[in-house]
C-alpha atoms as a PDB file:
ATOM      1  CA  UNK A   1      95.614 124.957  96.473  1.00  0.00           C
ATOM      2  CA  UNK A   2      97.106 128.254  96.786  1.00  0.00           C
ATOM      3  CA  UNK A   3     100.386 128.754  97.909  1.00  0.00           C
ATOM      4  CA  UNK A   4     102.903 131.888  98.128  1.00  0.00           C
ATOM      5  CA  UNK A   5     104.731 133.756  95.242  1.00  0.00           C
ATOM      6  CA  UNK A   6     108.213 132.563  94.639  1.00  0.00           C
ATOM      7  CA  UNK A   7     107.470 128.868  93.604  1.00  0.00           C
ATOM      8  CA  UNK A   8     108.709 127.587  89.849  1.00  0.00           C
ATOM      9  CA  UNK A   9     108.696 124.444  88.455  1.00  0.00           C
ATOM     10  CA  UNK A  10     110.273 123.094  85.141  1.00  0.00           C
ATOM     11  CA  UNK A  11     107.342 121.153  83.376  1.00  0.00           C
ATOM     12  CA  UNK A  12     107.067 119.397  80.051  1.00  0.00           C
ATOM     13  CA  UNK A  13     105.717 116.090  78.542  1.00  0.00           C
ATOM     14  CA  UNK A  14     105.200 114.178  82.024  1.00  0.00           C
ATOM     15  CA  UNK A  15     102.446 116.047  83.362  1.00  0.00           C
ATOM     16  CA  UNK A  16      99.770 118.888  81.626  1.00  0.00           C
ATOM     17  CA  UNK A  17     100.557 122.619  82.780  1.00  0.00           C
ATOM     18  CA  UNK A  18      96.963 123.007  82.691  1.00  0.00           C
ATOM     19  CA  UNK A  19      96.617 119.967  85.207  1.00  0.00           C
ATOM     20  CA  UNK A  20      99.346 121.024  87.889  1.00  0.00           C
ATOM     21  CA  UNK A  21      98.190 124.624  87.772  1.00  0.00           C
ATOM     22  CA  UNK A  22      94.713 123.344  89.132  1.00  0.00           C
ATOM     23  CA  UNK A  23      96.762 121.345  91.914  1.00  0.00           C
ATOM     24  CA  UNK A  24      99.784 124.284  92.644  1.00  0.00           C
ATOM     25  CA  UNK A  25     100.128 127.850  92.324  1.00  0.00           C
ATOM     26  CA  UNK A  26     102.972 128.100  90.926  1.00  0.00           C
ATOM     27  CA  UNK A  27     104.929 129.759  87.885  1.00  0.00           C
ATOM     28  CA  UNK A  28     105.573 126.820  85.514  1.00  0.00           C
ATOM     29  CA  UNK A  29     108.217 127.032  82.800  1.00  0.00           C
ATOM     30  CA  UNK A  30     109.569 124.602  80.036  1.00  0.00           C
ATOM     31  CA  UNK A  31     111.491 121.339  80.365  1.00  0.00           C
ATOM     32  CA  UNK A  32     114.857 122.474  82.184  1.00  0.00           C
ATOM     33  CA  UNK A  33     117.962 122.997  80.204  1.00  0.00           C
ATOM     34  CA  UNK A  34     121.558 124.251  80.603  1.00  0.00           C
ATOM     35  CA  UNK A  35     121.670 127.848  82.385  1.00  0.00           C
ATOM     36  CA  UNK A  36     118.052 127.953  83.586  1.00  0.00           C
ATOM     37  CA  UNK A  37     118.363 127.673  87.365  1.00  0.00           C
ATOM     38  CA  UNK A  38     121.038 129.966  86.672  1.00  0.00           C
ATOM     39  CA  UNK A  39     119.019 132.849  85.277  1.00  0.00           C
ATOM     40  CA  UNK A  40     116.188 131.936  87.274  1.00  0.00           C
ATOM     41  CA  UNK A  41     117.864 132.327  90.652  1.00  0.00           C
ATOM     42  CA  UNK A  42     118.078 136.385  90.161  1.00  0.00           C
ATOM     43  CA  UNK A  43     114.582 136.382  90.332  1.00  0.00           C
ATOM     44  CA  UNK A  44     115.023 135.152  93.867  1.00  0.00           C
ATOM     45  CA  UNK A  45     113.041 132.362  93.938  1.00  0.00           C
ATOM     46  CA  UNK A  46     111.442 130.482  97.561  1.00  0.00           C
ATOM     47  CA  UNK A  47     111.372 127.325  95.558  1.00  0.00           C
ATOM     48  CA  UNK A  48     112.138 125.154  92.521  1.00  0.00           C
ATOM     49  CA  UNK A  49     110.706 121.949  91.214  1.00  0.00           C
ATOM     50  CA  UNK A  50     112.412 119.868  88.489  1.00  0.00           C
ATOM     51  CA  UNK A  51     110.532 117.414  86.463  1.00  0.00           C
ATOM     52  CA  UNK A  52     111.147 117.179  82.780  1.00  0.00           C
ATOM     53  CA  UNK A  53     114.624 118.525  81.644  1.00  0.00           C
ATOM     54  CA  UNK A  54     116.277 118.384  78.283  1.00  0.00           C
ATOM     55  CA  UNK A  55     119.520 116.418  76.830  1.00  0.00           C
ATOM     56  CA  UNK A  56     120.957 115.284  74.137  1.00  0.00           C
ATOM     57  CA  UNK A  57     120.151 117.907  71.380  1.00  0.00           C
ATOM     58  CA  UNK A  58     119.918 121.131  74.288  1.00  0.00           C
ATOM     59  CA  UNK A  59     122.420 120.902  76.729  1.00  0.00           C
ATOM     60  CA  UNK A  60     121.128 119.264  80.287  1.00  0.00           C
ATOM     61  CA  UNK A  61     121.327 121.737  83.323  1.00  0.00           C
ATOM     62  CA  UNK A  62     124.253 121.552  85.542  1.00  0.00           C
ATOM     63  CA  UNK A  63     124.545 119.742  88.527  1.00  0.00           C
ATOM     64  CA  UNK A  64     126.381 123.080  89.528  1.00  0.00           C
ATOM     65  CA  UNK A  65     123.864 125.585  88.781  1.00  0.00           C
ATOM     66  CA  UNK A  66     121.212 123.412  91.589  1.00  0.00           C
ATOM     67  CA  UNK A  67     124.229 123.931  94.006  1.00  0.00           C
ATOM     68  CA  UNK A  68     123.903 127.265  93.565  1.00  0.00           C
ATOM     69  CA  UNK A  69     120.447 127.597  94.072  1.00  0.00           C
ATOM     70  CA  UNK A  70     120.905 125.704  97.024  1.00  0.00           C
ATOM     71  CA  UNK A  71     123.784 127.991  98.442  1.00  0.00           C
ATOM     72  CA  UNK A  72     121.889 130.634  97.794  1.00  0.00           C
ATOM     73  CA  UNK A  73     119.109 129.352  99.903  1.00  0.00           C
ATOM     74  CA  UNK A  74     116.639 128.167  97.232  1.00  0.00           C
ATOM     75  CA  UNK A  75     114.707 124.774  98.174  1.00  0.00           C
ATOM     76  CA  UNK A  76     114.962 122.404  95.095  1.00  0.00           C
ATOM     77  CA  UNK A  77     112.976 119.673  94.860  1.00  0.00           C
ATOM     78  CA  UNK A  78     112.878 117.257  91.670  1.00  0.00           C
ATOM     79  CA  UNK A  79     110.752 114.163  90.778  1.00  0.00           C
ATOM     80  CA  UNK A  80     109.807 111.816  87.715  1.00  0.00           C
ATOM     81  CA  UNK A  81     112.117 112.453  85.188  1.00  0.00           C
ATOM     82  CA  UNK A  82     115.116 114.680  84.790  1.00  0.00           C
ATOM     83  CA  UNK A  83     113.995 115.897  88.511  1.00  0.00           C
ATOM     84  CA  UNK A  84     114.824 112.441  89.772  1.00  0.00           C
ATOM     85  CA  UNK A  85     117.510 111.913  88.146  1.00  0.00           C
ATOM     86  CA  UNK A  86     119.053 115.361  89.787  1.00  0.00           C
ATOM     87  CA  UNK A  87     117.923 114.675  93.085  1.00  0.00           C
ATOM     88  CA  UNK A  88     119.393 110.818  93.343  1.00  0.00           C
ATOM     89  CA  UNK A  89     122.667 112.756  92.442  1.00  0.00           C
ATOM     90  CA  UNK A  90     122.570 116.105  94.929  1.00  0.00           C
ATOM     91  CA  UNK A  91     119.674 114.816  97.646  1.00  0.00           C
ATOM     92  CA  UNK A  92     123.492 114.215 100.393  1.00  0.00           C
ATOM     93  CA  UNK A  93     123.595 118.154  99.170  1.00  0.00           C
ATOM     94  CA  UNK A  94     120.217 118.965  99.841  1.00  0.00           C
ATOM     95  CA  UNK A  95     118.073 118.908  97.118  1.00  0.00           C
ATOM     96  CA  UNK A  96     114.614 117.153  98.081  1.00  0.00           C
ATOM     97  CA  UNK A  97     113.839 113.988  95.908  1.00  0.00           C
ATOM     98  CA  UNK A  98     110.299 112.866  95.953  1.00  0.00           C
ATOM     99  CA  UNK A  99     108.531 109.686  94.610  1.00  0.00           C
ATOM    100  CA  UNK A 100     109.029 105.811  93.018  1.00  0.00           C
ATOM    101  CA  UNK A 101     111.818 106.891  90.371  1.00  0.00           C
ATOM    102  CA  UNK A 102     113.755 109.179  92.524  1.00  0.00           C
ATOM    103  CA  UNK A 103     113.958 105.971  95.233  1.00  0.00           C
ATOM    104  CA  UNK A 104     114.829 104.010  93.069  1.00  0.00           C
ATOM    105  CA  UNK A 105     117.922 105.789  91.419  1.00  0.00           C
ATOM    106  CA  UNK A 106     118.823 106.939  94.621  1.00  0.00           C
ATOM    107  CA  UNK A 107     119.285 103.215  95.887  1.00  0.00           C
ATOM    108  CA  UNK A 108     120.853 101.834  92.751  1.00  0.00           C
ATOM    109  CA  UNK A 109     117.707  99.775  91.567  1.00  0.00           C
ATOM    110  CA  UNK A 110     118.057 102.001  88.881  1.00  0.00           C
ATOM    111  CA  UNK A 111     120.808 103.146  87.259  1.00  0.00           C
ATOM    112  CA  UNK A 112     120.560 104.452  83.152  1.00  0.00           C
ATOM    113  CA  UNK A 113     119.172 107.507  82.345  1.00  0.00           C
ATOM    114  CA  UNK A 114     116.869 106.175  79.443  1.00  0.00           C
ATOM    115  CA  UNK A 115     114.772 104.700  82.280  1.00  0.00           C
ATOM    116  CA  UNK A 116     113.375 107.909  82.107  1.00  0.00           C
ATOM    117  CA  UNK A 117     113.557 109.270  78.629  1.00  0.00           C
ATOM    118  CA  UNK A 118     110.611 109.628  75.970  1.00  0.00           C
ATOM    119  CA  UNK A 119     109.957 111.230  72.978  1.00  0.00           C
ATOM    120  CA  UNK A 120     107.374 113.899  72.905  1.00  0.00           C
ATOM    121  CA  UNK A 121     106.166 116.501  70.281  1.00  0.00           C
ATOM    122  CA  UNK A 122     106.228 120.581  70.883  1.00  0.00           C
ATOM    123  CA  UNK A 123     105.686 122.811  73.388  1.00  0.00           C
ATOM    124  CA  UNK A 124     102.845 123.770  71.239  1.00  0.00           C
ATOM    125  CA  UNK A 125     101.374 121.169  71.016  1.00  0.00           C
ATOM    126  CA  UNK A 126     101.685 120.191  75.013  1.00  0.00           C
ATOM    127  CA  UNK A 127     104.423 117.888  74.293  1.00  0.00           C
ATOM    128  CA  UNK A 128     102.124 115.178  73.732  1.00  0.00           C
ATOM    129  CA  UNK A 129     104.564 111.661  74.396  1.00  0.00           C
ATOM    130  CA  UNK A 130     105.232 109.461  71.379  1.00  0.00           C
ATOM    131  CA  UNK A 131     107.019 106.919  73.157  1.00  0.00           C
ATOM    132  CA  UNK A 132     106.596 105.375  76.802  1.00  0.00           C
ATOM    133  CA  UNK A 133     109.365 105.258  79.438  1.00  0.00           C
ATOM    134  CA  UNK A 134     110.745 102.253  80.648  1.00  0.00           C
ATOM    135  CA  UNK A 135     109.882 103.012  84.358  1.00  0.00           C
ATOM    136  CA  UNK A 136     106.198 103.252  83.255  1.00  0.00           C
ATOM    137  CA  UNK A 137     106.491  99.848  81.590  1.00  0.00           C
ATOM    138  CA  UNK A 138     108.512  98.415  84.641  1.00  0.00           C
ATOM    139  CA  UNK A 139     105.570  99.431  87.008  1.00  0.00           C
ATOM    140  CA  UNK A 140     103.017  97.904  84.821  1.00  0.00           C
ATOM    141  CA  UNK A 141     104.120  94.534  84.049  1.00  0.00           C
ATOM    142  CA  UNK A 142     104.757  94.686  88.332  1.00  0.00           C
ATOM    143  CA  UNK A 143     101.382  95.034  88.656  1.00  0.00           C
ATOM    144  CA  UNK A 144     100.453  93.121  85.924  1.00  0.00           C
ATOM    145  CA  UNK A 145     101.907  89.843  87.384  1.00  0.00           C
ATOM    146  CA  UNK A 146     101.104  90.656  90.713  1.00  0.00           C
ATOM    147  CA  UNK A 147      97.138  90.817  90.185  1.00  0.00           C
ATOM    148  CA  UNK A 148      98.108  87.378  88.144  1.00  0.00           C
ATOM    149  CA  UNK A 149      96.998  88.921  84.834  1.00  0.00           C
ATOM    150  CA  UNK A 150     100.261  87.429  83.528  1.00  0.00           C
ATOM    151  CA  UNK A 151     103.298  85.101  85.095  1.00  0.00           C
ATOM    152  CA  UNK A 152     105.906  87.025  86.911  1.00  0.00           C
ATOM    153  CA  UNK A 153     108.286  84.905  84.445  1.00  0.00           C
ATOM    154  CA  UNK A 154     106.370  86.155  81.325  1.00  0.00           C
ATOM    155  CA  UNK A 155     106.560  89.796  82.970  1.00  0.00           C
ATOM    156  CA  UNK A 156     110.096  89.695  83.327  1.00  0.00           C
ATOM    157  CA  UNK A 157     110.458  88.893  79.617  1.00  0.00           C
ATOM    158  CA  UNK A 158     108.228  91.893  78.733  1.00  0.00           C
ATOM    159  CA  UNK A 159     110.731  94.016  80.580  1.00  0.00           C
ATOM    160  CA  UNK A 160     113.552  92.607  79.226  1.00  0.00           C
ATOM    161  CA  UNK A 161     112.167  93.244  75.637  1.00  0.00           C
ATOM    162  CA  UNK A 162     111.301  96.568  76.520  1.00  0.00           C
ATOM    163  CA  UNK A 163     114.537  97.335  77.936  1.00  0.00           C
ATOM    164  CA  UNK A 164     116.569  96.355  74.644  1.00  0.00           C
ATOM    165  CA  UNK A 165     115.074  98.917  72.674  1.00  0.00           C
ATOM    166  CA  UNK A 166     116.391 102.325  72.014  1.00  0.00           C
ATOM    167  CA  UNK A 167     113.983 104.647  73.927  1.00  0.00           C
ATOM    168  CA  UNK A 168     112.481 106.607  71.318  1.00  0.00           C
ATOM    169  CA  UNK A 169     111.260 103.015  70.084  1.00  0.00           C
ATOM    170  CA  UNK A 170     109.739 101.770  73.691  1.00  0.00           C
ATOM    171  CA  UNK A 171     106.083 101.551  73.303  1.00  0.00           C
ATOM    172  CA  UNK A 172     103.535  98.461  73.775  1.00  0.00           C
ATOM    173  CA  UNK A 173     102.592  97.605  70.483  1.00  0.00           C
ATOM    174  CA  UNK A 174     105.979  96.845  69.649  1.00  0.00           C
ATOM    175  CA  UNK A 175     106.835  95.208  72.968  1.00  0.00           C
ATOM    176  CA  UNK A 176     103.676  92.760  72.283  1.00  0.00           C
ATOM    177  CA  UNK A 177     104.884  92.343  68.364  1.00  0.00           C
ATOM    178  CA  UNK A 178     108.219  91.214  69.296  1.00  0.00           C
ATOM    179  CA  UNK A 179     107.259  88.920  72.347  1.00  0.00           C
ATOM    180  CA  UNK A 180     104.940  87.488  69.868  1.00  0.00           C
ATOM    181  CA  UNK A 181     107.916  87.082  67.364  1.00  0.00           C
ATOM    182  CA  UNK A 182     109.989  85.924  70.138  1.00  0.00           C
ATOM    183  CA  UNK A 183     106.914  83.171  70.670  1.00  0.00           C
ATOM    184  CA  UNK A 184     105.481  84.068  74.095  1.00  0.00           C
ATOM    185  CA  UNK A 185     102.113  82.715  74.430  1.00  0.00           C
ATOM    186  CA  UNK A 186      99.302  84.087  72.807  1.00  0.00           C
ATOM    187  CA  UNK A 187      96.887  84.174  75.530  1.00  0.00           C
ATOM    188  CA  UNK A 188      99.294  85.512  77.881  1.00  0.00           C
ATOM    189  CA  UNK A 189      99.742  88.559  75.382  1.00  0.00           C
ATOM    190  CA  UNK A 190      96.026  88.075  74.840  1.00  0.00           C
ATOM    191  CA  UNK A 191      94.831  89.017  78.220  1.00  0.00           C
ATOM    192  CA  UNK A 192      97.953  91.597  79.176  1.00  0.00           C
ATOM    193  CA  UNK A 193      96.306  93.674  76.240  1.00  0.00           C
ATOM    194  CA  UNK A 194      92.864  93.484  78.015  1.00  0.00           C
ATOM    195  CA  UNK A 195      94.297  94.561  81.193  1.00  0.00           C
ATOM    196  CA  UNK A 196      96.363  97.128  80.188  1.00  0.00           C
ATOM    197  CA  UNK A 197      93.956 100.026  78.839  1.00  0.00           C
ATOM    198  CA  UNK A 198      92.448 100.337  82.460  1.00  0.00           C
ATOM    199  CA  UNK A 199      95.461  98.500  84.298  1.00  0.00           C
ATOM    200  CA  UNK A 200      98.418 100.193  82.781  1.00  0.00           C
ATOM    201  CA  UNK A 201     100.629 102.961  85.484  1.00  0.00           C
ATOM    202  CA  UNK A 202     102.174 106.104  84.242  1.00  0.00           C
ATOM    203  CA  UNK A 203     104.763 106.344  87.441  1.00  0.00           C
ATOM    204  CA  UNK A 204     106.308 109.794  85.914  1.00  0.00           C
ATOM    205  CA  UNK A 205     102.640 111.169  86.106  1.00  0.00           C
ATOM    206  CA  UNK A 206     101.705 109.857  89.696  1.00  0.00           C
ATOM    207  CA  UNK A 207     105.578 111.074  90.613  1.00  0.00           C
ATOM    208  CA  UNK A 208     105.016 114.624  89.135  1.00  0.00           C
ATOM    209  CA  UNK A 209     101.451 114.908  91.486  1.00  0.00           C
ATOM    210  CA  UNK A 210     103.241 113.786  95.010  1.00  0.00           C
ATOM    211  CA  UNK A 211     105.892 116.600  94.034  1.00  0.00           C
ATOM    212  CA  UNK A 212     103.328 119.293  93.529  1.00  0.00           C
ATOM    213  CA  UNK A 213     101.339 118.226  96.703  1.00  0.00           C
ATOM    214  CA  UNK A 214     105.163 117.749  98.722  1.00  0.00           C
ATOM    215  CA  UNK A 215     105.561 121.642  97.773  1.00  0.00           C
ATOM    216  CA  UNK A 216     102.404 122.633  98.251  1.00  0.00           C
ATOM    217  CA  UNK A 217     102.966 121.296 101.821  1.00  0.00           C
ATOM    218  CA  UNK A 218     106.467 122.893 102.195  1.00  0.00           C
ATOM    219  CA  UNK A 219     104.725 126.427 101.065  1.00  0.00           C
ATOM    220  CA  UNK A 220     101.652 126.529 103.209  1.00  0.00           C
ATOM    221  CA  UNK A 221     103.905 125.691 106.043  1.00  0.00           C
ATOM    222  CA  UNK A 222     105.909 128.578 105.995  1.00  0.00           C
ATOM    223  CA  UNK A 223     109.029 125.729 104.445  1.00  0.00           C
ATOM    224  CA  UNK A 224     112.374 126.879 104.693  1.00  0.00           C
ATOM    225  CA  UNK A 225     115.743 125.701 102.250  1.00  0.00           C
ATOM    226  CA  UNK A 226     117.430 122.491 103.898  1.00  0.00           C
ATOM    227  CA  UNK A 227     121.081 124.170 105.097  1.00  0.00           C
ATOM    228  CA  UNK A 228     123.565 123.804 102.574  1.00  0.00           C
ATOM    229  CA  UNK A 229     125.836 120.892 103.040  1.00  0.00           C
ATOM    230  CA  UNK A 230     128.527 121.732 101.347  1.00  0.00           C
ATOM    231  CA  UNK A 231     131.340 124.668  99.843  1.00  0.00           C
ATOM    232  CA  UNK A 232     130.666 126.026  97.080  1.00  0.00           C
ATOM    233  CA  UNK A 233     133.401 126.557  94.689  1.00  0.00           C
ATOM    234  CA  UNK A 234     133.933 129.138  92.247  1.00  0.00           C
ATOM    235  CA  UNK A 235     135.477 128.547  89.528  1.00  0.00           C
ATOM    236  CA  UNK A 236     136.398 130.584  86.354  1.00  0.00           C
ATOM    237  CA  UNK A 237     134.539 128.653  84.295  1.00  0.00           C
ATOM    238  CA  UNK A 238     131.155 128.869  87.076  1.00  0.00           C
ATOM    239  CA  UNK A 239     131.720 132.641  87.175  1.00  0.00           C
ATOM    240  CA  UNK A 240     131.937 133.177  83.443  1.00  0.00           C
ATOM    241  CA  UNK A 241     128.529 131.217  83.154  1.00  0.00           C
ATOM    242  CA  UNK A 242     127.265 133.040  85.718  1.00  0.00           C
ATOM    243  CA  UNK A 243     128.424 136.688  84.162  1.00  0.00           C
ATOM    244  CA  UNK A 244     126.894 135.428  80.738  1.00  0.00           C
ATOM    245  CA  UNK A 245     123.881 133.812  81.820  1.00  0.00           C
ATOM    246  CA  UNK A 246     124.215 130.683  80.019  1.00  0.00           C
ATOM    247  CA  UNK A 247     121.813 131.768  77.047  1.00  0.00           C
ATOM    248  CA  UNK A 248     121.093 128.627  75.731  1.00  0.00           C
ATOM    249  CA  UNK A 249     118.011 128.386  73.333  1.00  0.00           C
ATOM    250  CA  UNK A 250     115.867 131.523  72.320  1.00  0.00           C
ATOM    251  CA  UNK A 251     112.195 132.242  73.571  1.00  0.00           C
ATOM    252  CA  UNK A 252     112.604 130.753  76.931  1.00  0.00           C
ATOM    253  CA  UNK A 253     110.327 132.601  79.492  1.00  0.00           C
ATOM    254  CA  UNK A 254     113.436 133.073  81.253  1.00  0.00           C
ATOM    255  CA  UNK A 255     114.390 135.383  78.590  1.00  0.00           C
END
């Protein structure tokens, strides 16, 4: 689908560059991160899509910074992961939230931000994911009970396991080896690890795709920004960050 200049979206474990590139023109950039939207907005963007973001070790972008962008009539849409998160947050302030995991946050079914969070490996590598997020898993064992592959009761013990762990430790194999400590029935376990190579949902993924086709839509219709909703206030901190650029991490693109 080709769409016009001016569209960027922040992209890292939750979907291959390589497979939204063949879906949206667009210029794709690293997982979002303190001071990017900032930078990025002097190149005068039409768009922006969030999906993967960083925290913890790299300082998570500003709610403020999206403000911006909106007030400065950008149209910022965010999905999946960090995106969602964002948009639950700003969508009364315009920013566009799209898919399961932004719906959800945004109506309180879901509330922590680990729901989202994985562990992945380098940029150079593609950030391949080394551990699976808990909205994934929630969305499976759904499914799983509802096509009766296991009870809803042994599905909501699943989660529950799931849950307790720290994310960078959420995966199935050790979901299945402590529900088997915990003494859930074999077969149950048995059959859920049949079903899941063909049955099992990645909701970030199938998030990330209905954002890409949602802008792709808003492009080739000639989209405009949703009106700001809102003053924006400058502060002394906001205009020192915006005088300095908020150089956070070195080789960024937005370098």
């Amino acid at each position: 689908m080709q769409t016009p200049d001016g569209l960027y979206l922040f992209l890292g474990p939750t979907l291959s560059r390589a497979d939204a590139a063949r879906r949206l023109d667009a210029t794709y950039l690293p997982p979002v991160a303190q001071g990017d939207i900032i930078r990025l907005c002097a190149r005068k963007p039409r768009a922006i899509g969030i999906v993967d973001g960083y925290f913890e070790n790299i300082p998570s972008v500003w709610h403020k910074e999206i403000l911006h962008a909106i007030h400065q009539g950008v149209a910022v849409f965010g999905a999946s992961s960090m995106g969602a998160l964002r948009a639950a947050e700003l969508h009364p302030f315009g920013m566009i939230g799209v898919g399961a995991v932004f719906e959800a946050f945004r109506d309180g079914r879901l509330e922590d931000d680990d729901e989202v969070a994985v562990i992945h490996g380098p940029a150079e590598l593609g950030y391949p994911v080394l551990s699976e997020a808990m909205v994934n898993i929630r969305r499976t064992l759904a499914d799983a009970a509802q096509e009766g592959v296991v009870p809803a009761a042994t599905a909501r013990r699943l989660e529950a396991i799931a849950k307790a762990l720290p994310y960078r430790e959420r995966g199935y194999g050790r979901v299945f080896r402590l529900a088997a400590a915990e003494g859930l029935p074999d077969e149950e376990l048995a059959d859920l690890r049949h079903w899941l190579p063909t049955g099992r949902c990645d909701q970030k993924r199938e998030d990330a795709l209905d954002l890409l086709r949602t802008m792709g839509r808003w492009a080739s219709d000639g989209g405009r920004a949703p009106e700001a909703r809102f003053h924006f206030e400058h502060t002394a901190l906001w205009d020192r960050a915006l005088r300095d650029g908020a150089h956070h991490r070195m080789g960024n693109p937005l370098d």
